[in-house]
C-alpha atoms as a PDB file:
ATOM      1  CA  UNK A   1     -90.702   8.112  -6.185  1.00  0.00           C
ATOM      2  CA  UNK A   2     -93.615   7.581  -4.036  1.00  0.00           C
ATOM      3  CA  UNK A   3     -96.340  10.069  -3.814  1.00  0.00           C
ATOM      4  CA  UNK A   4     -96.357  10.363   0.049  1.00  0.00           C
ATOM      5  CA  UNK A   5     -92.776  11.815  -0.649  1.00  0.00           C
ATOM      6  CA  UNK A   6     -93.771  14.346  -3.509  1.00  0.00           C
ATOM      7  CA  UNK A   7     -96.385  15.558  -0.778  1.00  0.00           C
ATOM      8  CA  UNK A   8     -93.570  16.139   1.905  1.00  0.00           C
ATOM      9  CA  UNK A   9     -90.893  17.603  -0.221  1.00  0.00           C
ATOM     10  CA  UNK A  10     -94.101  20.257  -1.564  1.00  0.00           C
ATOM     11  CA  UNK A  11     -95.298  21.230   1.731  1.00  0.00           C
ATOM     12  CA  UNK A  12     -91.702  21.854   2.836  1.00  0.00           C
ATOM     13  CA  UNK A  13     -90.750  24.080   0.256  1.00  0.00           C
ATOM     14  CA  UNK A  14     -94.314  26.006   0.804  1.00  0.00           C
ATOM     15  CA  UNK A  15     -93.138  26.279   4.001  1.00  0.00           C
ATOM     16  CA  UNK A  16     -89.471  27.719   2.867  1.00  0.00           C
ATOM     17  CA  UNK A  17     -90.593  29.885   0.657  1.00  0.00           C
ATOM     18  CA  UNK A  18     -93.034  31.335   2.578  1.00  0.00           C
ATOM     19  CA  UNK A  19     -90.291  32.181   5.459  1.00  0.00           C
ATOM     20  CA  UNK A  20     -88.559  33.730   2.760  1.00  0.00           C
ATOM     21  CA  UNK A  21     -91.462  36.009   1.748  1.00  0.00           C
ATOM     22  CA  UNK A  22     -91.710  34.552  -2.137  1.00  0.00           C
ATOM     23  CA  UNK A  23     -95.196  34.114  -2.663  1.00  0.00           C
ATOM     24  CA  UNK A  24     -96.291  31.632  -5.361  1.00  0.00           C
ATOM     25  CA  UNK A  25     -99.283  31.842  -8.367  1.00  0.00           C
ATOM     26  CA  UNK A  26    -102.496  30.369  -6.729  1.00  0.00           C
ATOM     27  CA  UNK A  27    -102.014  27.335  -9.077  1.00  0.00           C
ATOM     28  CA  UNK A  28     -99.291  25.719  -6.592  1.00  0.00           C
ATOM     29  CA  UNK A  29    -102.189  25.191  -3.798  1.00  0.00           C
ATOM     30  CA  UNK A  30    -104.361  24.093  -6.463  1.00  0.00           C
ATOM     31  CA  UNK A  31    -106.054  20.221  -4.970  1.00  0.00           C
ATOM     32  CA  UNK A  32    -107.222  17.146  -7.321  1.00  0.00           C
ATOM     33  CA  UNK A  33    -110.737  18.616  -7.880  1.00  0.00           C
ATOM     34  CA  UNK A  34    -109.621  21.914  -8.959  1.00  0.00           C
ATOM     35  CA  UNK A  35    -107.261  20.698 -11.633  1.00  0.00           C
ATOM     36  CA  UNK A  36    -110.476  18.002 -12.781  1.00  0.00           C
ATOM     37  CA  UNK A  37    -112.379  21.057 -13.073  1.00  0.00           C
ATOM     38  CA  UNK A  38    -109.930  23.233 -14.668  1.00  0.00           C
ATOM     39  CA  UNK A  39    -111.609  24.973 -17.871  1.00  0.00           C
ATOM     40  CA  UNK A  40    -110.241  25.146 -21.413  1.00  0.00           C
ATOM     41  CA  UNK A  41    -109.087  29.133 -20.125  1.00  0.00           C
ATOM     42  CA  UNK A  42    -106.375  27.529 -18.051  1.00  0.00           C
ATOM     43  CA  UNK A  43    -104.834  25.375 -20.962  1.00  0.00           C
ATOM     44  CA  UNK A  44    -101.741  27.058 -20.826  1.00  0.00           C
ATOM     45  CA  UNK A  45    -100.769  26.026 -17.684  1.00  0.00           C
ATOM     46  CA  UNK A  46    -100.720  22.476 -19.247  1.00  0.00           C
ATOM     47  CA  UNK A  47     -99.963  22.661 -22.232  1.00  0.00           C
ATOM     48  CA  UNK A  48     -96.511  24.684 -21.119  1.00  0.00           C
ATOM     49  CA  UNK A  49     -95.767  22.489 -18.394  1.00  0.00           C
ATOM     50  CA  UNK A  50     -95.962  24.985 -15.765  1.00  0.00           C
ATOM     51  CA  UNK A  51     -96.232  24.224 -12.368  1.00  0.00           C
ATOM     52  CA  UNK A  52     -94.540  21.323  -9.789  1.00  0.00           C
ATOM     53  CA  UNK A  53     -92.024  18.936 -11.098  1.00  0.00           C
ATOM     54  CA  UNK A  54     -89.883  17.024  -8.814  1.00  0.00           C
ATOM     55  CA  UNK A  55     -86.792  14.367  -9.628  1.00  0.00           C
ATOM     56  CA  UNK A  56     -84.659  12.076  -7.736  1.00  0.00           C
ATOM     57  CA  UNK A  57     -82.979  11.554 -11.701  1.00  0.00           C
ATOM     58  CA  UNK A  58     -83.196   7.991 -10.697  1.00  0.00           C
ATOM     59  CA  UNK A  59     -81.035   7.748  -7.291  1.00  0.00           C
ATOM     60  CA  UNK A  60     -83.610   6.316  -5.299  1.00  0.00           C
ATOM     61  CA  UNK A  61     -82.707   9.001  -2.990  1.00  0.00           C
ATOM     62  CA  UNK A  62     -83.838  12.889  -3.566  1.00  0.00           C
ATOM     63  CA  UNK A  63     -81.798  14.075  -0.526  1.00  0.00           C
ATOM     64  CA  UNK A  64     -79.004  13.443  -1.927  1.00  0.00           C
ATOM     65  CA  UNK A  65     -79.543  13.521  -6.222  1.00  0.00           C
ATOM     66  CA  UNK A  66     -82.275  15.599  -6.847  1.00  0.00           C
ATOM     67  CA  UNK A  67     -84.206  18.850  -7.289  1.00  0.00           C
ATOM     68  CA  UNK A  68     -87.634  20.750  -6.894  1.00  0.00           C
ATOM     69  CA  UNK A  69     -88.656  23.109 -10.031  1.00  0.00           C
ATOM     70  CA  UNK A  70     -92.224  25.536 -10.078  1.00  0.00           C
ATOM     71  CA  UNK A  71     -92.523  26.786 -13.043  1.00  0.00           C
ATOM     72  CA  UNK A  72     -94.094  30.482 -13.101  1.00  0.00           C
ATOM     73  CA  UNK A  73     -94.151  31.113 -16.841  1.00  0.00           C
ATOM     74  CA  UNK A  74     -92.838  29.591 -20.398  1.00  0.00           C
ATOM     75  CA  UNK A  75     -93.301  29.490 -23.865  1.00  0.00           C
ATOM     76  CA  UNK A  76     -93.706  26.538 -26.099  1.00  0.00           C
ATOM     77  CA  UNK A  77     -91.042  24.732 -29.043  1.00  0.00           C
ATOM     78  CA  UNK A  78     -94.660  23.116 -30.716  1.00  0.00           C
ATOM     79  CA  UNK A  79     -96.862  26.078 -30.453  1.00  0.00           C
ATOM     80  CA  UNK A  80     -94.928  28.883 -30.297  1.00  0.00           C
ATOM     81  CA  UNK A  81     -98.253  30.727 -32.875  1.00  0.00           C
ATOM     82  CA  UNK A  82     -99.947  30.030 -29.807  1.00  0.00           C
ATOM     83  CA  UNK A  83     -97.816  30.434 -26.981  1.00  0.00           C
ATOM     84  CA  UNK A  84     -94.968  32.760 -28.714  1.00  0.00           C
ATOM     85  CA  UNK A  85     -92.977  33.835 -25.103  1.00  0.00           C
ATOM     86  CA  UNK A  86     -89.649  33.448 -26.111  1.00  0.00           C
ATOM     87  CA  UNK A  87     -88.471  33.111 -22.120  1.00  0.00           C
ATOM     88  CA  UNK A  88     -89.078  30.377 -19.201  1.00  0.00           C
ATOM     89  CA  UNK A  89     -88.815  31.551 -14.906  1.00  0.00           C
ATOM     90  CA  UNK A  90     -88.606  28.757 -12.454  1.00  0.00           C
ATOM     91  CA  UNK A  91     -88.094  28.708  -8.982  1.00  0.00           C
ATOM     92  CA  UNK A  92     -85.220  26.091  -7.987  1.00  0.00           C
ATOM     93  CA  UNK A  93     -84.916  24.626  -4.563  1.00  0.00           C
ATOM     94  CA  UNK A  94     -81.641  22.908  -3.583  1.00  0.00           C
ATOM     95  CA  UNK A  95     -80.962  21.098  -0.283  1.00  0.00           C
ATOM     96  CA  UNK A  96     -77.915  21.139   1.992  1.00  0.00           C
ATOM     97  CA  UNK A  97     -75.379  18.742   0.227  1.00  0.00           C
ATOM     98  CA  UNK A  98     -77.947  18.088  -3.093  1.00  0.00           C
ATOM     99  CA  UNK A  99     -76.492  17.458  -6.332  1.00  0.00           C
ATOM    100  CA  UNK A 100     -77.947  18.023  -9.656  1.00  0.00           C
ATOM    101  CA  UNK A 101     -76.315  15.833 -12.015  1.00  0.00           C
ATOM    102  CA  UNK A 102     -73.982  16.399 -15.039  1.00  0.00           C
ATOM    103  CA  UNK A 103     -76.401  17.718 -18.451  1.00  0.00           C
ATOM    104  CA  UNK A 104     -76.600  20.161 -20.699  1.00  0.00           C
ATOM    105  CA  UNK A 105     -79.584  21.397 -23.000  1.00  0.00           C
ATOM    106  CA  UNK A 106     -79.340  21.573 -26.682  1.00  0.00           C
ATOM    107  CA  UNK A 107     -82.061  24.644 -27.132  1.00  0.00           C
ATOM    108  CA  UNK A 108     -81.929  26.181 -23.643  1.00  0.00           C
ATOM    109  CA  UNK A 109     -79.468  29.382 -22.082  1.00  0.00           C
ATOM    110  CA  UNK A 110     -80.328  29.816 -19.066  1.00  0.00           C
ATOM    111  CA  UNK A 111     -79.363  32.138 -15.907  1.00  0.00           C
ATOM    112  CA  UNK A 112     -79.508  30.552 -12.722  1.00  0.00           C
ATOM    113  CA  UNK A 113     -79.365  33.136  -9.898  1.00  0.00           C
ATOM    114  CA  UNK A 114     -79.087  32.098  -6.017  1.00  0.00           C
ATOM    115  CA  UNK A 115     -81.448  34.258  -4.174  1.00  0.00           C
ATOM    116  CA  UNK A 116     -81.009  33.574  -0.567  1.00  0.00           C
ATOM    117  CA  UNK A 117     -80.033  30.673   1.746  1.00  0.00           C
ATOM    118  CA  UNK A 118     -76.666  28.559   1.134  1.00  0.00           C
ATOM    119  CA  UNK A 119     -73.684  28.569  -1.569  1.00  0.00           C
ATOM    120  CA  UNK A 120     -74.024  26.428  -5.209  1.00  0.00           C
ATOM    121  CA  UNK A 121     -70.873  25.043  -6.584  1.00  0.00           C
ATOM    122  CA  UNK A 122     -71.503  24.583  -9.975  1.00  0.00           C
ATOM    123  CA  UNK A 123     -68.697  22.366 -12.026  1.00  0.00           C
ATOM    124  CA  UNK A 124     -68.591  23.217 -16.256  1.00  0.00           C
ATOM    125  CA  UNK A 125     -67.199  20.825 -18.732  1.00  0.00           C
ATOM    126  CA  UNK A 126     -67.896  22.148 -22.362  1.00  0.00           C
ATOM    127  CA  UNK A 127     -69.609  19.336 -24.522  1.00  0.00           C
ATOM    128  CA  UNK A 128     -67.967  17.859 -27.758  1.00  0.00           C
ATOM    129  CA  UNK A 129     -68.547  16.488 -30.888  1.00  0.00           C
ATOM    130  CA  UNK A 130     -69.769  12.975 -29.053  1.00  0.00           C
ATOM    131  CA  UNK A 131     -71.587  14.858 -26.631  1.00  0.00           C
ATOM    132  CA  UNK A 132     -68.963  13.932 -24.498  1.00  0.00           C
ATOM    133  CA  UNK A 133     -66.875  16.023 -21.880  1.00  0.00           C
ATOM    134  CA  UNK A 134     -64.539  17.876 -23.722  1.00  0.00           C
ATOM    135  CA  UNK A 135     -61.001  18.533 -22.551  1.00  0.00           C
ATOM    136  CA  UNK A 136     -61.350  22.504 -23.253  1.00  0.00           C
ATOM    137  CA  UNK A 137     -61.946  25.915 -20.934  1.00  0.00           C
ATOM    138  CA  UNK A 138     -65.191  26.872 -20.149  1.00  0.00           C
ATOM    139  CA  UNK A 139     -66.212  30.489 -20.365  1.00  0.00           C
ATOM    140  CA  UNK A 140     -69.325  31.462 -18.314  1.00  0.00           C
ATOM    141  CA  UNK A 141     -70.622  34.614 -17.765  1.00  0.00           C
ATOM    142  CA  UNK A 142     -71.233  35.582 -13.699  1.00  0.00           C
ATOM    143  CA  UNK A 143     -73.031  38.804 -13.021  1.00  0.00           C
ATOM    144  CA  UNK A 144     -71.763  40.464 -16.159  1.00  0.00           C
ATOM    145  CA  UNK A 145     -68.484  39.110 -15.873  1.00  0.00           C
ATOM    146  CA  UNK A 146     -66.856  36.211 -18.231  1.00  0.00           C
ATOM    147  CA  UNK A 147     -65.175  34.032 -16.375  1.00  0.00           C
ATOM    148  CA  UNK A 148     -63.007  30.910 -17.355  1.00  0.00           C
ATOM    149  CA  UNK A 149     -62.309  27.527 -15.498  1.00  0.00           C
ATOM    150  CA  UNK A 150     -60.351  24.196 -16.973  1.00  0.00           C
ATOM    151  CA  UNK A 151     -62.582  21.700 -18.019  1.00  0.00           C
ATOM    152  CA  UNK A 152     -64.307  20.079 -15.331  1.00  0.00           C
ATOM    153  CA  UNK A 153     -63.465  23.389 -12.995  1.00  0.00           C
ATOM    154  CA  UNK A 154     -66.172  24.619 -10.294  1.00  0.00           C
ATOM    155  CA  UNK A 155     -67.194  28.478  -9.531  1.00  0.00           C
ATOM    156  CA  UNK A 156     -69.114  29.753  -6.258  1.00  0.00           C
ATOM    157  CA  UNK A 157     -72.259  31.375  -6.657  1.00  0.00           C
ATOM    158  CA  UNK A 158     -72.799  33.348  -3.383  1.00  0.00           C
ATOM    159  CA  UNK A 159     -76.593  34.688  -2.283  1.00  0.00           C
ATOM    160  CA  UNK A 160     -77.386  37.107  -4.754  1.00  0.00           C
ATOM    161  CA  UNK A 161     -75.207  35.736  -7.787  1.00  0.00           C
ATOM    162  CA  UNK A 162     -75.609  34.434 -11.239  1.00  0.00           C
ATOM    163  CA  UNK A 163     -74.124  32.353 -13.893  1.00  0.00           C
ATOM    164  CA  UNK A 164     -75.379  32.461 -17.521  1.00  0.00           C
ATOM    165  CA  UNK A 165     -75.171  28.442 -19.182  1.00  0.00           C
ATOM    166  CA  UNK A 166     -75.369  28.109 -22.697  1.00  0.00           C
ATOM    167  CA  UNK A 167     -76.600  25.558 -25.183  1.00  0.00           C
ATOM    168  CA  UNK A 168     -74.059  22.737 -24.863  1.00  0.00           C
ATOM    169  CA  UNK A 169     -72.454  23.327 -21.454  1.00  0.00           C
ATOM    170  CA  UNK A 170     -72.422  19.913 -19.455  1.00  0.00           C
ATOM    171  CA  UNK A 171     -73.134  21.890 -15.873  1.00  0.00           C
ATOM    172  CA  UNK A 172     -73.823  20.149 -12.209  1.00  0.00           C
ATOM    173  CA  UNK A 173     -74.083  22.066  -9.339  1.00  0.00           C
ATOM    174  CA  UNK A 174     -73.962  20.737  -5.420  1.00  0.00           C
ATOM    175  CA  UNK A 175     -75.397  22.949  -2.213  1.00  0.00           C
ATOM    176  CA  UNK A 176     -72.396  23.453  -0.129  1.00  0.00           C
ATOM    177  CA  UNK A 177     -72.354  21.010   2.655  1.00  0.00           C
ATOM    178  CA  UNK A 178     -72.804  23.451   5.977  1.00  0.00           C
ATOM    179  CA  UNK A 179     -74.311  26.044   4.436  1.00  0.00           C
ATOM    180  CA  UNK A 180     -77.911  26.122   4.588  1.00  0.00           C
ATOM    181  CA  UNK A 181     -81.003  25.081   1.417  1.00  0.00           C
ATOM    182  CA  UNK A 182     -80.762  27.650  -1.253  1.00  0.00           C
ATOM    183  CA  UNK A 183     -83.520  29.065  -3.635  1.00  0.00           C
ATOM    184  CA  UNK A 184     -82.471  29.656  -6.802  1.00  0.00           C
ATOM    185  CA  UNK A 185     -84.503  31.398  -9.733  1.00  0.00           C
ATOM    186  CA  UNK A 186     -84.208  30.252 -13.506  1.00  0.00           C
ATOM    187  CA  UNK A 187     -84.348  32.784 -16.295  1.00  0.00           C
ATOM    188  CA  UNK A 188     -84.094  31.144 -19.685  1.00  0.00           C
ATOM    189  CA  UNK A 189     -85.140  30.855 -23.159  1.00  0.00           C
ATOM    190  CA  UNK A 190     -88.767  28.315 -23.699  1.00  0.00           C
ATOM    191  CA  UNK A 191     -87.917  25.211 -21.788  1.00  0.00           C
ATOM    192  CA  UNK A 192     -89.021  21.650 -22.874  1.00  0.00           C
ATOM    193  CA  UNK A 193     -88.027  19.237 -19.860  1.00  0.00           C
ATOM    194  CA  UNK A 194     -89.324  16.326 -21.458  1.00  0.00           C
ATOM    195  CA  UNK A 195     -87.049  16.832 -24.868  1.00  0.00           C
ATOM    196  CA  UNK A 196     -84.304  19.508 -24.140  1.00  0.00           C
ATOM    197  CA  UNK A 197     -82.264  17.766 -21.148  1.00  0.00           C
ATOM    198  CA  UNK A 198     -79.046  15.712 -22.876  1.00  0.00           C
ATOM    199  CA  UNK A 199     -77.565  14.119 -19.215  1.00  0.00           C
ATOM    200  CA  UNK A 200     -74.168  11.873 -18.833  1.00  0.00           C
ATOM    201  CA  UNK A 201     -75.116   9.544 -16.505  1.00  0.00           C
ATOM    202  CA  UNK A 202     -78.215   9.898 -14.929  1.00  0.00           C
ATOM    203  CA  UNK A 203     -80.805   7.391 -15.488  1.00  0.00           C
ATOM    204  CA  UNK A 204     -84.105   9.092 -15.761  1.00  0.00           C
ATOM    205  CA  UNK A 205     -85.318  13.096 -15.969  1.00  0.00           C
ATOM    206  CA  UNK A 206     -88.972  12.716 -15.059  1.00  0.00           C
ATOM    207  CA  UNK A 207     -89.955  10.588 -12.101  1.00  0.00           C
ATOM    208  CA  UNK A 208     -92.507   7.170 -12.431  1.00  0.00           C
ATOM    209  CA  UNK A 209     -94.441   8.021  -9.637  1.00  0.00           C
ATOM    210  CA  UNK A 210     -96.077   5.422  -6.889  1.00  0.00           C
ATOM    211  CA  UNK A 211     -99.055   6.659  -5.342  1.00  0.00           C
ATOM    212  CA  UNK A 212     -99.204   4.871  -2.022  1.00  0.00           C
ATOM    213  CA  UNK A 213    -101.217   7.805  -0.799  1.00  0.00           C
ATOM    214  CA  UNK A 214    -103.297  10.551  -2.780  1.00  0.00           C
ATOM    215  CA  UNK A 215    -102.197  13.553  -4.416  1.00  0.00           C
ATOM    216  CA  UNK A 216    -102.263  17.155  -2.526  1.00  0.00           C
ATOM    217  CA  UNK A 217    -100.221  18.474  -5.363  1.00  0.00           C
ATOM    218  CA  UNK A 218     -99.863  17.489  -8.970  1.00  0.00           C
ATOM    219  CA  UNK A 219     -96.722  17.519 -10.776  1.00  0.00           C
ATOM    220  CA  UNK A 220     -96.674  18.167 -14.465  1.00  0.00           C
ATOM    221  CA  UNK A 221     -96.719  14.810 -15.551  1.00  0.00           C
ATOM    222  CA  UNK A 222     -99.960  14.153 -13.613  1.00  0.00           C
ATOM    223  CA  UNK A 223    -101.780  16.722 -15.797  1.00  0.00           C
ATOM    224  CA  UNK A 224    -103.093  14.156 -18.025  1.00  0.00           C
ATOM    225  CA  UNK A 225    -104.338  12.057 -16.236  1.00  0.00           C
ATOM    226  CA  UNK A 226    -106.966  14.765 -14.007  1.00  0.00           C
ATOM    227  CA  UNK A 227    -107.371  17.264 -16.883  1.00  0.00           C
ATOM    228  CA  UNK A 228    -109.983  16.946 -19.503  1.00  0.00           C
ATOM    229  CA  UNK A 229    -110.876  19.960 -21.561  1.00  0.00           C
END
């Protein structure tokens, strides 16, 4: 993905979620020079991976297969002594039409909850012994309620619904064509995105980046590479 893109798609959802009164940590607005700067105080930012993150999962083309993820808090698998929250929250933005391609995590549950803006169909395939689609019912719990679906069956979550995903449930969700970007929130066990994502088909999870223009935002990734304590 080029880096004059990641710089669009950011500023765009600062402007979304700013019409939909969400306000973010002062970390999202942070520039180059204030993450250089950034003091050994602040290492759990980094070393938890919290922040932007942004993937086209290898489509070429983040309209159509992709998805924007700030990350407000999370724990850590390798330091949990240090960092022992057992729990992850993550803002989720979804375009009109965008799909998220087929995965499952082997560590993670997670709740994802629409908050405002269009419908998510979300289709559930339980995983088998190959890590393969298996040709079984899926139980999910919405809002309390279990609910079951065939194998490779979709459910509807409407503004202000959830669905609980467990460890081993192959889920991809669209936005509804027609019916507006949607803002989702993530509540979950500690997330590792660089070691807890097990997709069918896609061909990459985190993005290699080409910066035809600077940085107004870093992404996780680019924490390395401007952060020195």
């Amino acid at each position: 993905m080029k880096r004059s893109e990641l710089n669009r798609i950011i500023d765009e959802a600062l402007e979304f979620v700013q019409e939909k009164g969400l306000c973010l940590p002062g970390f999202a607005r942070w520039s180059t020079e204030d993450w250089r700067n950034l003091k050994a105080e602040s290492r759990e930012i980094v070393d938890n991976m919290l922040g932007w993150d942004i993937s086209d999962f290898g489509s070429g083309d983040f309209q159509k297969v992709g998805l924007l993820i700030f990350t407000f808090r999370n724990g850590n698998f390798n330091h949990a002594d240090r960092y022992p929250k057992p729990y992850c929250e993550k803002l989720l933005l979804v375009g009109d039409g965008q799909e998220l391609p087929f995965h499952f995590h082997w560590r993670k549950m997670e709740d994802i909850i629409n908050r405002g803006g269009g419908n998510l169909l979300v289709q559930l395939y339980n995983s088998d012994e190959k890590e393969d689609f298996a040709d079984t019912p899926v139980t999910v719990t919405i809002d309390g309620t279990n609910v079951t679906v065939p194998a490779g069956g979709y459910v509807t979550l409407h503004p202000g619904e959830s669905i609980t995903l467990k460890p081993g449930q192959y889920h991809r969700w669209i936005g509804e064509k027609g019916t507006g970007k949607i803002m989702l929130f993530e509540v979950s066990t500690t997330n590792d995105d660089t070691a807890d994502n097990r997709f069918y088909s896609a061909s990459g999870r985190i993005p290699e980046i080409e910066d035809d223009v600077e940085p107004k935002y870093l992404l996780f990734k680019d924490y390395k590479d401007y952060v020195s304590f």
